[in-house]
Protein backbone atom coordinates (compact mmCIF):
# COMPACT_ATOMS: atom_id res chain seq x y z
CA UNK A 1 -26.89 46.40 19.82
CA UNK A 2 -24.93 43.37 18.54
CA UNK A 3 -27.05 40.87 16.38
CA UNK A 4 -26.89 37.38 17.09
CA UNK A 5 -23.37 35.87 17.07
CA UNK A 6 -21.75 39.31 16.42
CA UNK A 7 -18.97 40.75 18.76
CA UNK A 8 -16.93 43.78 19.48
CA UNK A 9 -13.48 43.29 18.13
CA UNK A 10 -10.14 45.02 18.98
CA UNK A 11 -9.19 48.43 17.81
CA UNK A 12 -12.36 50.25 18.70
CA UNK A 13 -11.62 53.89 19.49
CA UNK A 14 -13.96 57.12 20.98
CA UNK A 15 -14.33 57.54 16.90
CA UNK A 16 -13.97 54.44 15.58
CA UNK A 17 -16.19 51.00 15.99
CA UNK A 18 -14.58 48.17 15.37
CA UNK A 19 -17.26 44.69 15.63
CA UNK A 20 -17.64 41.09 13.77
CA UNK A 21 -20.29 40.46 11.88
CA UNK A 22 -22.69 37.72 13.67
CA UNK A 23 -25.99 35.88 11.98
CA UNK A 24 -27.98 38.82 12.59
CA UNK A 25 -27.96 42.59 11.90
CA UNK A 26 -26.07 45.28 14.53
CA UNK A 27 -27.66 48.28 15.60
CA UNK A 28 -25.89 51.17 16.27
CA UNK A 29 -27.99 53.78 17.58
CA UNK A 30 -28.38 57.41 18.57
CA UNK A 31 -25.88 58.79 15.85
CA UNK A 32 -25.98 62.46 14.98
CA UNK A 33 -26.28 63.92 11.63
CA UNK A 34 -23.44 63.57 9.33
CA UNK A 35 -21.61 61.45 6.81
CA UNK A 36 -20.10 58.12 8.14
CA UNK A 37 -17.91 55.48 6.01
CA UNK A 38 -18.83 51.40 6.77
CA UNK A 39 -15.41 49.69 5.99
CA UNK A 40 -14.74 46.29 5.56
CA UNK A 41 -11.22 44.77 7.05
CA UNK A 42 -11.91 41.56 6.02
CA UNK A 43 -13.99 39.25 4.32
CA UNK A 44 -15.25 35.85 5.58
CA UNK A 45 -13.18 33.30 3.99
CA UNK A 46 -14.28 32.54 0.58
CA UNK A 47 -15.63 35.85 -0.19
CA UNK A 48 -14.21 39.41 -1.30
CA UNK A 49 -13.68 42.23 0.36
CA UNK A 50 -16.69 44.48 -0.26
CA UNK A 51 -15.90 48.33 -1.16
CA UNK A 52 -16.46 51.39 1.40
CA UNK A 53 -19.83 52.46 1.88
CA UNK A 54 -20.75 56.22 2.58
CA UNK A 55 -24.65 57.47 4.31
CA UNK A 56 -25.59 60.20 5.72
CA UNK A 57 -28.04 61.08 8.06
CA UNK A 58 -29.89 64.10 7.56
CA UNK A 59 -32.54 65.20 10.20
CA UNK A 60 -33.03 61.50 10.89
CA UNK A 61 -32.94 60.34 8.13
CA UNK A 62 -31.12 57.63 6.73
CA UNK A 63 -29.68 58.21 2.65
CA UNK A 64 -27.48 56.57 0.78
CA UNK A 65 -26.93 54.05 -2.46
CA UNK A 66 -26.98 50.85 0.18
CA UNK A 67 -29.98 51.99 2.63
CA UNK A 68 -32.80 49.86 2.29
CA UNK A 69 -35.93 49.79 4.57
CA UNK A 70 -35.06 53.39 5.31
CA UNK A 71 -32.45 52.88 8.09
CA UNK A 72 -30.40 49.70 7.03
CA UNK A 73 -27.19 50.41 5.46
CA UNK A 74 -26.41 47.10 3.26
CA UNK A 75 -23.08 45.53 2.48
CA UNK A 76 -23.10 42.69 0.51
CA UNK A 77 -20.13 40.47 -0.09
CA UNK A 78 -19.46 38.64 -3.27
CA UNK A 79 -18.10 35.12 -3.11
CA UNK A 80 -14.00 35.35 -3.88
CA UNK A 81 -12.99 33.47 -7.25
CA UNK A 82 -9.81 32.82 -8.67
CA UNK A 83 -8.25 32.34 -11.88
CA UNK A 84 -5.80 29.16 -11.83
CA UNK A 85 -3.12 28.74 -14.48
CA UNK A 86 -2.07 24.94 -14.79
CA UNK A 87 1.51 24.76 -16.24
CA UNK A 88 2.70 21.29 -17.46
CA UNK A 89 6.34 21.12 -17.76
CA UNK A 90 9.12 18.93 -18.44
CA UNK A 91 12.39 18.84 -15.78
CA UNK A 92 13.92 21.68 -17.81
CA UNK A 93 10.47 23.79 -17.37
CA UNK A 94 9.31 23.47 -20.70
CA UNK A 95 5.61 23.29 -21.96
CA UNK A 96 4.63 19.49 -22.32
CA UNK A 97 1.89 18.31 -24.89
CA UNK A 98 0.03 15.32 -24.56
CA UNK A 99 -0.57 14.74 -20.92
CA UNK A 100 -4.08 14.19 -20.04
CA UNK A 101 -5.49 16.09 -16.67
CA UNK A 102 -7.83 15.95 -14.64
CA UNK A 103 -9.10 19.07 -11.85
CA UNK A 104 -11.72 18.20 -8.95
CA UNK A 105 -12.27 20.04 -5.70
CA UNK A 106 -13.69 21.17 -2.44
CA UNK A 107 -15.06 24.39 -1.41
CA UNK A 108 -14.64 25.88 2.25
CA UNK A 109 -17.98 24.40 3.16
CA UNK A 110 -16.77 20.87 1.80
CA UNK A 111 -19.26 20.49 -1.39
CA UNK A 112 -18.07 19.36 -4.64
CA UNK A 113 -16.97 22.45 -6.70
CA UNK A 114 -18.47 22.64 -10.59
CA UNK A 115 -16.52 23.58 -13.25
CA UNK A 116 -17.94 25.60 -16.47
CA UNK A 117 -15.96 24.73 -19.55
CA UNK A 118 -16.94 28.32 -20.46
CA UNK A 119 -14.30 29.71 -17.39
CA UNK A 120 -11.71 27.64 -19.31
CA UNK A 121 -8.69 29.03 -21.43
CA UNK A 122 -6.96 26.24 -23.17
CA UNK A 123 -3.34 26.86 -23.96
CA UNK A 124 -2.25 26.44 -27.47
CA UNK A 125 -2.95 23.11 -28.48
CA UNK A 126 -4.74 21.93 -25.61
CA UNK A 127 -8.32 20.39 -25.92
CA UNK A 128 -10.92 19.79 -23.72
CA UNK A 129 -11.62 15.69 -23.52
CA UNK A 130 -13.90 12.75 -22.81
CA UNK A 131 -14.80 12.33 -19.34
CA UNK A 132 -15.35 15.63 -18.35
CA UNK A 133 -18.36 16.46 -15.67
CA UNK A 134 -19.78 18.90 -13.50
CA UNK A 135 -17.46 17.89 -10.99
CA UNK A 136 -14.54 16.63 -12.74
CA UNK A 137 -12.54 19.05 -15.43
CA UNK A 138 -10.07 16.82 -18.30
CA UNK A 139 -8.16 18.06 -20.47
CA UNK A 140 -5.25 17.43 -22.72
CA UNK A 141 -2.08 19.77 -22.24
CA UNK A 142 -0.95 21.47 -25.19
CA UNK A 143 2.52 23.94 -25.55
CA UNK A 144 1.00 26.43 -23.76
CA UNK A 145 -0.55 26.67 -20.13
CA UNK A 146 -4.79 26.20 -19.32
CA UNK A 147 -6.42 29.08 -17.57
CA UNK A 148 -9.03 27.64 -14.99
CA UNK A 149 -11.16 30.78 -14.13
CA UNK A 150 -13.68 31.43 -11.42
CA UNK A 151 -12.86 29.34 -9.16
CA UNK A 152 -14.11 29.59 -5.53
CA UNK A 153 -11.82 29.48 -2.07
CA UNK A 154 -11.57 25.23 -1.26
CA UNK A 155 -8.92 22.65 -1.64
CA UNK A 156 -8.21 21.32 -5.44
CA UNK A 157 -5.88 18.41 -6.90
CA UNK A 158 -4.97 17.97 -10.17
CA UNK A 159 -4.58 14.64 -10.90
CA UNK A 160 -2.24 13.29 -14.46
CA UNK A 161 -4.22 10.21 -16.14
CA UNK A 162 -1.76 9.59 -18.27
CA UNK A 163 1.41 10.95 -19.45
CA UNK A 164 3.08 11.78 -23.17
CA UNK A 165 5.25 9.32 -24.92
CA UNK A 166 8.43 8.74 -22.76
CA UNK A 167 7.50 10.49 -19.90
CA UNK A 168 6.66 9.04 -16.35
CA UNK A 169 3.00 9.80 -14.80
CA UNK A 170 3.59 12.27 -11.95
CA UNK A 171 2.10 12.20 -8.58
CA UNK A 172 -1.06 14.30 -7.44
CA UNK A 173 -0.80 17.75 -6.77
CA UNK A 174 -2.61 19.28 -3.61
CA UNK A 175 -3.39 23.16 -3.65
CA UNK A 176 -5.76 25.62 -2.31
CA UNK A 177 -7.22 28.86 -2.87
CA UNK A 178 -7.77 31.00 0.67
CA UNK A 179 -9.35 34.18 0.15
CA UNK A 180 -8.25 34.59 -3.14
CA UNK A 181 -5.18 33.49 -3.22
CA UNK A 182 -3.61 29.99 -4.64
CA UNK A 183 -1.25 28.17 -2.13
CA UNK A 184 0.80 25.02 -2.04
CA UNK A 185 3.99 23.52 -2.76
CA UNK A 186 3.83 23.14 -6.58
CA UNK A 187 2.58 26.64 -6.56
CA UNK A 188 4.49 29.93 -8.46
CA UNK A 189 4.12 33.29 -9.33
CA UNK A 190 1.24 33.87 -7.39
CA UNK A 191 -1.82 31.63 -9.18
CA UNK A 192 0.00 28.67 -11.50
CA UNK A 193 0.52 25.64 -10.44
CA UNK A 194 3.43 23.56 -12.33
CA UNK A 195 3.11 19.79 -12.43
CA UNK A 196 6.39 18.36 -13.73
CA UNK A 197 7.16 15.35 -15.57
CA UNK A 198 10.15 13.48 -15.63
CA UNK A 199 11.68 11.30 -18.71
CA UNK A 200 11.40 7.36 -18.42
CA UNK A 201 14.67 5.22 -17.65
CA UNK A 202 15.43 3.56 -20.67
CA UNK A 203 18.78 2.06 -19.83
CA UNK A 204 17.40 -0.81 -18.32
CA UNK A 205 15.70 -1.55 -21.82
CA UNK A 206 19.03 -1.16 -23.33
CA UNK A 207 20.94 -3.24 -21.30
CA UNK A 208 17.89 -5.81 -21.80
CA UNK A 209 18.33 -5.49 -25.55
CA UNK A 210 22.24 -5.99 -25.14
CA UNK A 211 21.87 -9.00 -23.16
CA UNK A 212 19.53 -10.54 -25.74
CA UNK A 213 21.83 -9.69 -28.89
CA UNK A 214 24.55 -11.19 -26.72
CA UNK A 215 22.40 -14.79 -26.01
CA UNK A 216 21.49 -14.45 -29.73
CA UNK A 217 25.28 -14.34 -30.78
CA UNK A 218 26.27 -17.26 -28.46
CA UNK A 219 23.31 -19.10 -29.69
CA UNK A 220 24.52 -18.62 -33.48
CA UNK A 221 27.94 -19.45 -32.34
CA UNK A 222 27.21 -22.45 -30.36
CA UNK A 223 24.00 -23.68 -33.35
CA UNK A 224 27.18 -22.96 -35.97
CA UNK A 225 29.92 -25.18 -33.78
CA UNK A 226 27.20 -27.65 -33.23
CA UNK A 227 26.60 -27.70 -37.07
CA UNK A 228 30.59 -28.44 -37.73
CA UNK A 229 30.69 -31.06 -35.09
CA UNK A 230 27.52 -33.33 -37.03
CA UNK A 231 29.33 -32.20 -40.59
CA UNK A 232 32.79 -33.96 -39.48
CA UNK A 233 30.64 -36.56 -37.78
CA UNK A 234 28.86 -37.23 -41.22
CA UNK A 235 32.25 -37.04 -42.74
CA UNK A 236 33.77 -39.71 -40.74
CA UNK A 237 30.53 -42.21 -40.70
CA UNK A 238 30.56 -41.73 -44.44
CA UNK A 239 34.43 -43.01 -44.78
CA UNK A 240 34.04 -45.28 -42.47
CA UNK A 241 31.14 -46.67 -44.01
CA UNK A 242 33.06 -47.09 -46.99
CA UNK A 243 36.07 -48.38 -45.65
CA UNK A 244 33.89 -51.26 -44.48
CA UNK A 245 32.22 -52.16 -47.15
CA UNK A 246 32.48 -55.55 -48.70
CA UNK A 247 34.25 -55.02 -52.25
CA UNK A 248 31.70 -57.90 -54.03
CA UNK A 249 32.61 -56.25 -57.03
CA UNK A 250 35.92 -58.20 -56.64
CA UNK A 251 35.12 -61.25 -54.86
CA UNK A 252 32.23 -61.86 -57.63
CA UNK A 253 35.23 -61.71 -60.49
CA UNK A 254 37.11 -63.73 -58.98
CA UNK A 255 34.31 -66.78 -58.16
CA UNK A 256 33.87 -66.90 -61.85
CA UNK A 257 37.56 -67.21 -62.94
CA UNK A 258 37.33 -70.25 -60.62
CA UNK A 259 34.23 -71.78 -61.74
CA UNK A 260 35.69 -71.42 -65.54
CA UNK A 261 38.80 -73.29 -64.27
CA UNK A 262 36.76 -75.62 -62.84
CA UNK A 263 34.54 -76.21 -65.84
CA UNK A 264 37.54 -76.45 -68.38
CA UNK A 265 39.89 -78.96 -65.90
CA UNK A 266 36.30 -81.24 -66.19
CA UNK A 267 35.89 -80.76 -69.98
CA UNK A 268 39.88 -81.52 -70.62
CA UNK A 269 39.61 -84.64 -68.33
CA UNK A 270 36.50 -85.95 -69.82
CA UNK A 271 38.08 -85.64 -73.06
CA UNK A 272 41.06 -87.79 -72.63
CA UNK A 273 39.01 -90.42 -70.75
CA UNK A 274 37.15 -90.55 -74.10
CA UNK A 275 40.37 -90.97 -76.00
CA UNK A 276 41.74 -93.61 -74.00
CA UNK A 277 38.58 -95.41 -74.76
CA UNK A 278 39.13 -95.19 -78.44
């Protein structure tokens, strides 16, 4: 007797029943005395795989470690978590320090997953930083990868906030856990995911700072030509000023020699006036 939303599934034989599990218990009834195994193929998703369960029946009765109620066999799944290992490298896939992380997700049922920082392993110099929440786990890479444990089946992205000195911020990484098991594109070796970094283009800078020591040349050339030119310019106004200069040092010596000549002529006239007088 299926239970509600439960269904008989492929690969049921004479001696084996094969069903999916619905909302509700299944009854299956009339069994004989004996020992019987209740196997699990597989879990729903975001849970493990429960272990085999073995009950017998024994003049109708029901025993076993899982019976309950006296004829309900129980079977209990556990919800599947994984351990992540986040791996931040450099292009030639070595550890970088310095770059600070960020890890937020969604389980299978869309909800927000929390972190503990308890189910966190920080790599050698890595630290735990400011910002961190129930929701949202940061953290500062060190030279060795960060364990992220327990974490449940959903979809996760690890985000860079910033990146080390020299290094360019890389984009968002995308992965998910099914069942256990971590998937995506920047996923290896089963459950790390590597989030690369490349270096920053400094050329451009260079040529920048080429360009500049090359203005500031031409500039000292140009301000030292432009000096020469007003040196020779000063050199030439100052000759020529002196070239046209009125010499009165001259012209004064020579206005007195005049005026003497003058002044004796009148005394040696005046003086033989007087003696033709006499």
């Amino acid at each position: 007797e299926l239970g509600e939303g439960a269904k008989l599934s492929d690969g049921s034989t004479a001696t084996k029943l094969v069903w999916i599990s619905g909302s509700e218990a299944t009854y299956v009834k009339n069994l004989p005395d004996g020992t019987y195994t209740l196997h699990e193929v597989a879990a729903p998703n975001g849970y493990k795989v429960a272990t085999d369960i073995t009950f017998t029946i024994v003049n109708g009765v029901v025993t076993g470690e899982a019976v309950t109620d006296g004829d309900t066999v129980v079977m209990v799944d556990e919800t599947a978590f994984t351990d992540v290992k986040i791996s931040k490298q450099d292009v030639n896939s070595k550890e970088l320090s310095g770059a600070k992380l960020t890890l937020t997700g969604k389980d299978i049922n869309g909800n927000e997953v929390t972190f503990n920082t308890e189910n966190v392993e920080l790599g050698e110099g890595a630290k735990l930083s400011d910002g961190s929440t129930a929701t949202k786990l940061v953290w500062i890479s060190g030279s060795e990868a960060t364990y992220v444990k327990n974490l449940p089946d959903g979809t996760y992205t690890l985000h860079e906030v910033s990146a080390p000195n020299g290094y360019k911020v890389a984009t968002d990484i995308t992965f998910t856990i099914e069942n256990g098991v971590v998937k995506g594109e920047a996923v290896v070796d089963g459950d790390t995911v590597v989030m690369v970094d490349e270096k920053k283009d400094t050329s451009n800078n260079n040529n920048n700072n080429n360009s500049n020591n090359s203005s500031n040349k031409n500039n000292s050339s140009n301000n030292s030509s432009s000096s020469k030119n007003k040196s020779s310019s000063s050199s030439k106004n100052s000759s020529n000023t002196r070239s046209t200069s009125p010499q009165t040092g001259v012209e004064d010596m020579s206005t007195m020699f005049f005026l003497m000549a003058i002044a004796v002529a009148t005394a040696f006239l005046a003086r033989s006036k007087k003696n033709e007088k006499d």
